[in-house]
C-alpha atoms as a PDB file:
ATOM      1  CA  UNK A   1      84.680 153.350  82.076  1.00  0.00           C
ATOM      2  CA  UNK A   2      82.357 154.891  84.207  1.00  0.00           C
ATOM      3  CA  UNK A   3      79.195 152.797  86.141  1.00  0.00           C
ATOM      4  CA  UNK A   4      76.949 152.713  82.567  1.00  0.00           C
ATOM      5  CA  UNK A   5      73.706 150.817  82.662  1.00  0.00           C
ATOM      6  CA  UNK A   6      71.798 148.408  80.483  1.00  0.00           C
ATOM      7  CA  UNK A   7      68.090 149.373  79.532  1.00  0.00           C
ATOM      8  CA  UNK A   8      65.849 146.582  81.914  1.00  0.00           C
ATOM      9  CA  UNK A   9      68.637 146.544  84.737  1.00  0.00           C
ATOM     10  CA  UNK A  10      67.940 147.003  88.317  1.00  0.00           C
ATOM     11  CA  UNK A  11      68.491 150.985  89.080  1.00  0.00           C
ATOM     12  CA  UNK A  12      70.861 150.438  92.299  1.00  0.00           C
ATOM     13  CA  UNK A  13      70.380 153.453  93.552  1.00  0.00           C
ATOM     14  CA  UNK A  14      67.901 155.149  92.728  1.00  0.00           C
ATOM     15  CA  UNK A  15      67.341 158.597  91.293  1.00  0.00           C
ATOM     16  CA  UNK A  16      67.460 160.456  87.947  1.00  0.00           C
ATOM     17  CA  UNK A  17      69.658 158.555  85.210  1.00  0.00           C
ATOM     18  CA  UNK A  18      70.377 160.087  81.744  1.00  0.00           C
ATOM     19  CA  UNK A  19      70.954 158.424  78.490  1.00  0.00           C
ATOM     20  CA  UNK A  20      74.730 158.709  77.096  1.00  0.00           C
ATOM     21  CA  UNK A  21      76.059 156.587  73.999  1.00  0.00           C
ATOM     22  CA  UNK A  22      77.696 153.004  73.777  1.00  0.00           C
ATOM     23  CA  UNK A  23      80.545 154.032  76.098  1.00  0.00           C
ATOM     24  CA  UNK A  24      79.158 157.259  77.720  1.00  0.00           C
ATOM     25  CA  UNK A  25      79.614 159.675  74.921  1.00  0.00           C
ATOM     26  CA  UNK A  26      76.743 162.501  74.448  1.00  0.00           C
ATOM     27  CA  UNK A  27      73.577 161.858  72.812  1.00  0.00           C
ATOM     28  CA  UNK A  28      71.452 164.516  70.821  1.00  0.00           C
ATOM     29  CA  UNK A  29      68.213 165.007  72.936  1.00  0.00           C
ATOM     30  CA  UNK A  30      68.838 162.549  75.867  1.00  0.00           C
ATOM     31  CA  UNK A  31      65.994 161.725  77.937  1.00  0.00           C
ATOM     32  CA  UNK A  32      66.311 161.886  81.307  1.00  0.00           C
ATOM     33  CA  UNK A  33      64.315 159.491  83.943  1.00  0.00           C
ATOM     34  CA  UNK A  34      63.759 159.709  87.822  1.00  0.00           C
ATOM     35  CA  UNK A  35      64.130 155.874  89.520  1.00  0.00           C
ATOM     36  CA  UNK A  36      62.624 154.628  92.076  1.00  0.00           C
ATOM     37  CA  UNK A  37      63.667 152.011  94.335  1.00  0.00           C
ATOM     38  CA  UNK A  38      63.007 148.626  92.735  1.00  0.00           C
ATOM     39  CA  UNK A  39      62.744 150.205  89.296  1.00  0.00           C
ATOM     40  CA  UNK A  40      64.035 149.430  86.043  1.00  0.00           C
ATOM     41  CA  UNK A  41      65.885 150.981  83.424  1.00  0.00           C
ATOM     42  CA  UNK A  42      63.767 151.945  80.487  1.00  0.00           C
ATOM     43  CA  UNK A  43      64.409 151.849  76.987  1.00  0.00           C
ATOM     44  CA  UNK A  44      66.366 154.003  75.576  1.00  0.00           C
ATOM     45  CA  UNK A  45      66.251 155.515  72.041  1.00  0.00           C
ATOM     46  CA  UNK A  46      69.197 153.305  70.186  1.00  0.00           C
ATOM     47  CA  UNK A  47      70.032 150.066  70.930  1.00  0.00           C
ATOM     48  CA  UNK A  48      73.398 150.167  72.515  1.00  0.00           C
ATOM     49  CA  UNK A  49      72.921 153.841  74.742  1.00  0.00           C
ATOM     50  CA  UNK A  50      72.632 153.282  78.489  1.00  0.00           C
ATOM     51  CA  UNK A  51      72.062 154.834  81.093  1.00  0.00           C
ATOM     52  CA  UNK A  52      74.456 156.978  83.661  1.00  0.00           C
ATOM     53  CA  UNK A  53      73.966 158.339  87.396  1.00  0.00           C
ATOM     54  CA  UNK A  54      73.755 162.099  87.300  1.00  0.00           C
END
């Protein structure tokens, strides 16, 4: 499985992150968020998506 993220986690490292489903499938209309160091992961629109390094 690739390195998926829960919504609230530490972003280690930083940088843009983009929503994918459950187990890192596309999602329609992902949003797509710029981290900064000592950020965390927002929500994201579904309960289960996370987030992926792009």
């Amino acid at each position: 499985m690739a390195d998926l993220k829960k919504p609230g986690m530490d972003a280690q490292p930083s940088g843009k992150y983009k929503e994918v489903g459950p187990r890192g499938g596309k999602v329609n209309n992902p949003r797509i968020v710029t981290i900064d160091p000592g950020d965390r992961l927002p929500p994201t629109q579904q309960p289960g998506n996370r987030w992926k390094k792009k």
